[in-house]
N, C-alpha and C. Protein backbone atom coordinates (compact mmCIF):
# COMPACT_ATOMS: atom_id res chain seq x y z
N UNK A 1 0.85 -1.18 0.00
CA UNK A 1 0.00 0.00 0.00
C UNK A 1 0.89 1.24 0.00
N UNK A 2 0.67 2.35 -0.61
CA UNK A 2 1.10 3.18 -0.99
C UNK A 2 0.35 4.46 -0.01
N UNK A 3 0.76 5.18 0.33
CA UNK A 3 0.31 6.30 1.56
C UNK A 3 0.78 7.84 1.19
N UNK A 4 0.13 8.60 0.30
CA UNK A 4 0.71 9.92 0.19
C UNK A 4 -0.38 10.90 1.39
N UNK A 5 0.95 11.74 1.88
CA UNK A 5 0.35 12.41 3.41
C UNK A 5 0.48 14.05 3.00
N UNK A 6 -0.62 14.76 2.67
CA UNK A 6 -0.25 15.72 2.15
C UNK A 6 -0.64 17.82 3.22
N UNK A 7 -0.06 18.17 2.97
CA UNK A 7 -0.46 19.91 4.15
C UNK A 7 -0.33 20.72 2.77
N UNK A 8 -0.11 21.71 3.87
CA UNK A 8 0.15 22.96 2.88
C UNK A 8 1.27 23.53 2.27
N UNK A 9 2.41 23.51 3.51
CA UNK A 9 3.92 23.80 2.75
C UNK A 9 4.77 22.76 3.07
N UNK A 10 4.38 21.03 3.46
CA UNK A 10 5.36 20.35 3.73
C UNK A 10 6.51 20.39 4.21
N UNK A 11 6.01 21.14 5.89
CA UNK A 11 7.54 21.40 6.49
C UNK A 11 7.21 20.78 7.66
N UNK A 12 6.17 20.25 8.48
CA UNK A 12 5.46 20.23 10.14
C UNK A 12 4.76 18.90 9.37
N UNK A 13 3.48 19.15 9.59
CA UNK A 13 2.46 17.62 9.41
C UNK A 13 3.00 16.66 8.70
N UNK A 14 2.84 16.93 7.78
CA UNK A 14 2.99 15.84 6.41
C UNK A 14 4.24 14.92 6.48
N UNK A 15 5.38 15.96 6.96
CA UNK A 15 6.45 15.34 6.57
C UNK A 15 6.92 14.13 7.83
N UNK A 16 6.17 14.94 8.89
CA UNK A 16 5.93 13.95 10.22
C UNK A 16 5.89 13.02 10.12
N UNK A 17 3.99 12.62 9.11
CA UNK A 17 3.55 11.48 9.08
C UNK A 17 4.27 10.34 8.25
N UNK A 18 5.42 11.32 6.97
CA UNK A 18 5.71 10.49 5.97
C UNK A 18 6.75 10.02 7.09
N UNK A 19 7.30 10.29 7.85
CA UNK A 19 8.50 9.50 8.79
C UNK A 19 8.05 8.73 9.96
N UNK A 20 7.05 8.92 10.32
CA UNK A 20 6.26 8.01 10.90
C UNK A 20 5.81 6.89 11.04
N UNK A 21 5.00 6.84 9.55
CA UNK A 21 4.82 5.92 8.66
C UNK A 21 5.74 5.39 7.73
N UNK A 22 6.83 5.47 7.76
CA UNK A 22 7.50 4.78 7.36
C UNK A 22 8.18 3.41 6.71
N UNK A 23 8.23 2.91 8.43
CA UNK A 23 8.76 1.67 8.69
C UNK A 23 7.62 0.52 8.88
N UNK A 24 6.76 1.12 8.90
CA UNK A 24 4.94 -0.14 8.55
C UNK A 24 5.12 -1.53 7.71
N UNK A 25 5.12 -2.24 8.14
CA UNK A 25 5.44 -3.23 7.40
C UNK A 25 4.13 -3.21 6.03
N UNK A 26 4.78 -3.26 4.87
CA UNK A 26 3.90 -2.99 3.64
C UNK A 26 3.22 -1.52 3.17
N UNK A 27 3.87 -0.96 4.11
CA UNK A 27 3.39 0.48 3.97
C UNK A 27 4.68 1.39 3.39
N UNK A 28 4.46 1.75 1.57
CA UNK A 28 5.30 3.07 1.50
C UNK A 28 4.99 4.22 1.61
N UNK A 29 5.32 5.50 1.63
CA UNK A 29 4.77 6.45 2.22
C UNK A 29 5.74 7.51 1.54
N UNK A 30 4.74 8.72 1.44
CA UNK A 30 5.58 10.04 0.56
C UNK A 30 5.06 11.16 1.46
N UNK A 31 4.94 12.29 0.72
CA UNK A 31 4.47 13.70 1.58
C UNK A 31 4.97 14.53 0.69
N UNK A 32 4.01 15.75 1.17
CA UNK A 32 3.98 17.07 -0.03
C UNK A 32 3.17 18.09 0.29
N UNK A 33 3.24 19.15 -0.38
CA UNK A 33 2.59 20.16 0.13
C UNK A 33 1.61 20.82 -1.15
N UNK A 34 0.57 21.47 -0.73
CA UNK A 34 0.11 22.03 -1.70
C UNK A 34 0.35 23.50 -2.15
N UNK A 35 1.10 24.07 -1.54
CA UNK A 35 1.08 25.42 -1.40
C UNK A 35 2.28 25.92 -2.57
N UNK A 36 2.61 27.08 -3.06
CA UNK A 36 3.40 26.97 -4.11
C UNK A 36 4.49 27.26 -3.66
N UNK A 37 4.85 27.57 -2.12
CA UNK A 37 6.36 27.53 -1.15
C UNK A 37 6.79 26.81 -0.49
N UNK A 38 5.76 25.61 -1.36
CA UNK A 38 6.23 24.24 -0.16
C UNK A 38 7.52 23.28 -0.65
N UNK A 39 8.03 22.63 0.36
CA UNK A 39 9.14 22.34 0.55
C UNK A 39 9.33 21.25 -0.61
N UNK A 40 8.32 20.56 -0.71
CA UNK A 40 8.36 19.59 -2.10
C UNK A 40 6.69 20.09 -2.27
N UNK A 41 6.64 20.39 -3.50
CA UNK A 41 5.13 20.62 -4.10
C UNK A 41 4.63 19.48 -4.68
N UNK A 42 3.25 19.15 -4.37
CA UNK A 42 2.67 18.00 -4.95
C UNK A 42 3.09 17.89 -5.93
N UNK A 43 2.96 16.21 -7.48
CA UNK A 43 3.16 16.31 -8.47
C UNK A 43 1.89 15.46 -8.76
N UNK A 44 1.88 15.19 -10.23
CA UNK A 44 0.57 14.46 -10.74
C UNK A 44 1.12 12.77 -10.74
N UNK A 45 2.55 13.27 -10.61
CA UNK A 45 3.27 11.44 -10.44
C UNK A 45 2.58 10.80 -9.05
N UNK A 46 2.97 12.01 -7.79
CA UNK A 46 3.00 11.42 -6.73
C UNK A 46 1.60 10.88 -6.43
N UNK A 47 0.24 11.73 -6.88
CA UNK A 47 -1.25 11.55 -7.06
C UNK A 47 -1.13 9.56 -7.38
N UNK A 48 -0.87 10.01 -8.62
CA UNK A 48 -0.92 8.22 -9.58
C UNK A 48 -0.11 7.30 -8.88
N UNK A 49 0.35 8.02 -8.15
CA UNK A 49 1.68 6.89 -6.99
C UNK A 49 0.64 6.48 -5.92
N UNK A 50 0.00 7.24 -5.49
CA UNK A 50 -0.72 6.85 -4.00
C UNK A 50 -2.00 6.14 -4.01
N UNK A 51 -2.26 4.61 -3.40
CA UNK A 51 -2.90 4.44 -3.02
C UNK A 51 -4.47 5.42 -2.21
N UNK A 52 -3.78 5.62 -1.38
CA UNK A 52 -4.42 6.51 -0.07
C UNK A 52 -3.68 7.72 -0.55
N UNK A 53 -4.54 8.85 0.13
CA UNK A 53 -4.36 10.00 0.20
C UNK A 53 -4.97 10.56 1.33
N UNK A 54 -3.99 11.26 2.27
CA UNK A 54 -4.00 11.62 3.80
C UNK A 54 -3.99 13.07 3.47
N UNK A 55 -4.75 14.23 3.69
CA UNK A 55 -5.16 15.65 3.78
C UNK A 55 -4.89 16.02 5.01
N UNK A 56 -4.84 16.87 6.16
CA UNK A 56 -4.69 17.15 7.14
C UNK A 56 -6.10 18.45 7.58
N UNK A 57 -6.31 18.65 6.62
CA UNK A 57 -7.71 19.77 6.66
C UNK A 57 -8.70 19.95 5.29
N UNK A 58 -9.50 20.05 5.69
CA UNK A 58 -10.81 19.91 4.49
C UNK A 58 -10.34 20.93 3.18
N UNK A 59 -9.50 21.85 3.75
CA UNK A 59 -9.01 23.50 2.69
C UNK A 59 -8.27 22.49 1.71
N UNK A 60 -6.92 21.76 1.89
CA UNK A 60 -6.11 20.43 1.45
C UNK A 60 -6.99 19.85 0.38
N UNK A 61 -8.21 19.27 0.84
CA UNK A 61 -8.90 18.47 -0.52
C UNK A 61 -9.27 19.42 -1.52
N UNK A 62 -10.01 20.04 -0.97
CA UNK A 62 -10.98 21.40 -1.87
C UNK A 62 -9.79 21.84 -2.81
N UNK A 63 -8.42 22.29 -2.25
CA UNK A 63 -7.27 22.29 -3.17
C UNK A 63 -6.46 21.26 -4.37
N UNK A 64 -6.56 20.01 -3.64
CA UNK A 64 -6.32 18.98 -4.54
C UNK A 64 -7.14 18.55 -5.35
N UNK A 65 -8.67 18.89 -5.41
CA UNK A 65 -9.75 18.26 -6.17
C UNK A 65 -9.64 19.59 -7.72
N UNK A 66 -9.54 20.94 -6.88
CA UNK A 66 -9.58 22.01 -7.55
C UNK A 66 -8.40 21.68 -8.97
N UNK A 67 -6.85 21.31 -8.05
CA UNK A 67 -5.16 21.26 -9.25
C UNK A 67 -5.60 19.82 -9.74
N UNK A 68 -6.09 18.89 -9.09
CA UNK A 68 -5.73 17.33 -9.39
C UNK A 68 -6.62 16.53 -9.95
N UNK A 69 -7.92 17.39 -9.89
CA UNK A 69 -8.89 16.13 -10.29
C UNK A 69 -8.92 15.10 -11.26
N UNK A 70 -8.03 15.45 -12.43
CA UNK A 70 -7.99 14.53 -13.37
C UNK A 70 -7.03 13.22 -12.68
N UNK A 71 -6.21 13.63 -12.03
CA UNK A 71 -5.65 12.19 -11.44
C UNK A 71 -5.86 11.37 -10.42
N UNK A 72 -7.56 12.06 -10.04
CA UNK A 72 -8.09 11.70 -8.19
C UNK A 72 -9.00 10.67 -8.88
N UNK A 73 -9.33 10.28 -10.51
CA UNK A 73 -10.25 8.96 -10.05
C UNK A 73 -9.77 7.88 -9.64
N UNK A 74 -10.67 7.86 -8.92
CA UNK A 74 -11.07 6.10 -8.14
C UNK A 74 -9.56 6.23 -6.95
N UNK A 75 -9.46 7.74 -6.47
CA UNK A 75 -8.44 7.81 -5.46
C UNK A 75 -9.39 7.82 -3.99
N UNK A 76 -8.72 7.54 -3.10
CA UNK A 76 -9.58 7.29 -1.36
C UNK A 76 -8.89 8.31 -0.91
N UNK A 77 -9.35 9.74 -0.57
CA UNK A 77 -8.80 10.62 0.12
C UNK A 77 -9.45 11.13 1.78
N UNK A 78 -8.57 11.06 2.15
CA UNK A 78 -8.70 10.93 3.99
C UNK A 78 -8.58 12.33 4.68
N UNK A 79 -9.65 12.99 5.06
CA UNK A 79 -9.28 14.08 5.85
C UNK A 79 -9.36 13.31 7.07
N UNK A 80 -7.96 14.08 7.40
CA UNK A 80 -7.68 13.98 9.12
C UNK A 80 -7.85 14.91 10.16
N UNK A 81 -8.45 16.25 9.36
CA UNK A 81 -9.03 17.18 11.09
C UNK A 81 -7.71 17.34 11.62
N UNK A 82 -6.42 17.82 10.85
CA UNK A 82 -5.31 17.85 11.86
C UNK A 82 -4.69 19.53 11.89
N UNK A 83 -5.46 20.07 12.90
CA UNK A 83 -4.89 21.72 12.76
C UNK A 83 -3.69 22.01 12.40
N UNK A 84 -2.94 23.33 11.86
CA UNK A 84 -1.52 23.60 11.70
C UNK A 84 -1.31 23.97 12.89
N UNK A 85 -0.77 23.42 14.30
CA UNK A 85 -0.94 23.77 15.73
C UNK A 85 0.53 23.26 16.09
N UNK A 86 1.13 21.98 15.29
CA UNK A 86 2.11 21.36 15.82
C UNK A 86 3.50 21.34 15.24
N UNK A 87 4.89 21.23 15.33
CA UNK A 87 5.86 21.56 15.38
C UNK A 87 5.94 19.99 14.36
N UNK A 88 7.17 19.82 13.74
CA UNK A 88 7.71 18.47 13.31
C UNK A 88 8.20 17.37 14.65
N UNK A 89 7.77 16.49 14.26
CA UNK A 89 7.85 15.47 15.32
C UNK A 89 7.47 15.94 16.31
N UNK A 90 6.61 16.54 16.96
CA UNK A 90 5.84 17.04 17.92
C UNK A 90 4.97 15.32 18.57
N UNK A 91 5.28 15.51 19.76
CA UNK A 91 4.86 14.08 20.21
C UNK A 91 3.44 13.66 20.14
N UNK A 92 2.70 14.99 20.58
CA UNK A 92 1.04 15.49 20.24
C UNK A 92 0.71 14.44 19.11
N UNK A 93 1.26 15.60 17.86
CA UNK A 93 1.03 15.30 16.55
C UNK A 93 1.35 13.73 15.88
N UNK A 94 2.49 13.27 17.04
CA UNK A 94 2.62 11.59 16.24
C UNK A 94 1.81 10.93 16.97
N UNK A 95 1.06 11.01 18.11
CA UNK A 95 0.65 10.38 18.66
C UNK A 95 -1.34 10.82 18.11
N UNK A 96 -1.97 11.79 17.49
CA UNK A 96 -2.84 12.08 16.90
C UNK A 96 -2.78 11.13 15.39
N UNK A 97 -1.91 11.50 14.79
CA UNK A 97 -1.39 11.12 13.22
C UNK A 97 -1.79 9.45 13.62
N UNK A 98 -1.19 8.69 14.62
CA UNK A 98 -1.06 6.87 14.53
C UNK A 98 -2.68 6.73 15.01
N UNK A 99 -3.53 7.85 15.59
CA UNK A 99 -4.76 7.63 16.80
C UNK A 99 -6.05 7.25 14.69
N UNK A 100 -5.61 8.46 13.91
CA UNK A 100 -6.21 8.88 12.85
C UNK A 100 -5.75 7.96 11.77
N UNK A 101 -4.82 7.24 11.68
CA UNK A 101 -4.39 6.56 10.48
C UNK A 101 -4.68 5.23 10.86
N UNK A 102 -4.47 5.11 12.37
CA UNK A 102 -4.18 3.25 12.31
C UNK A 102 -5.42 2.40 11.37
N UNK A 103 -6.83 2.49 11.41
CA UNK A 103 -7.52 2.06 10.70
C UNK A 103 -7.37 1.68 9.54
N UNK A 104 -6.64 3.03 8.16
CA UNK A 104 -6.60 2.52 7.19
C UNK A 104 -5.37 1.27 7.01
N UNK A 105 -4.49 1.21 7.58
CA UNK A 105 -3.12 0.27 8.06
C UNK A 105 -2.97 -0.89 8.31
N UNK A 106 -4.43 -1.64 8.54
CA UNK A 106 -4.49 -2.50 9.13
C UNK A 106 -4.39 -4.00 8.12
């Protein structure tokens, strides 16, 4: 399974979860941002790469449906309700991120 984890400038959430998620047995995992100062900007590769698709706020989809839609059919995209509140590796935030993901993982 393939896991793209996506925010806004891919510097805090996303990149969290992509290190997080990592080491999952059967789980690969990317991250990206949507914003046009983000640290790696989404691509239409990484879309067609992912299984799953992890959002962190409802603004995230509405954005990706808006740039991506041609590469979102038959994609499963996951809002996670995860405010911009937390730092990288913020213990909060990994411990929210595993509370919100473990389901699809299983």
């Amino acid at each position: 399974m393939r896991a793209l984890f996506l925010c806004s400038r891919n510097r805090l959430r996303s990149p969290t979860a992509e290190f997080v998620f990592a080491d999952y047995p059967g789980l690969e995992t990317d991250s990206a941002g949507l914003a046009k100062d983000a640290e790696v900007r989404l691509s239409d590769e990484q879309v067609e790469w992912a299984d799953l698709i992890f959002v962190m706020e409802r603004i995230h989809r509405s954005r990706l449906n808006q740039n991506y839609s041609r590469s979102l059919k038959a994609k499963k995209i996951i809002v996670l309700g995860i405010p911009d509140n937390y730092e990288f590796m913020d213990e909060d935030l990994i411990a929210l991120l595993k509370q919100k993901c473990a389901p699809y993982f299983r």
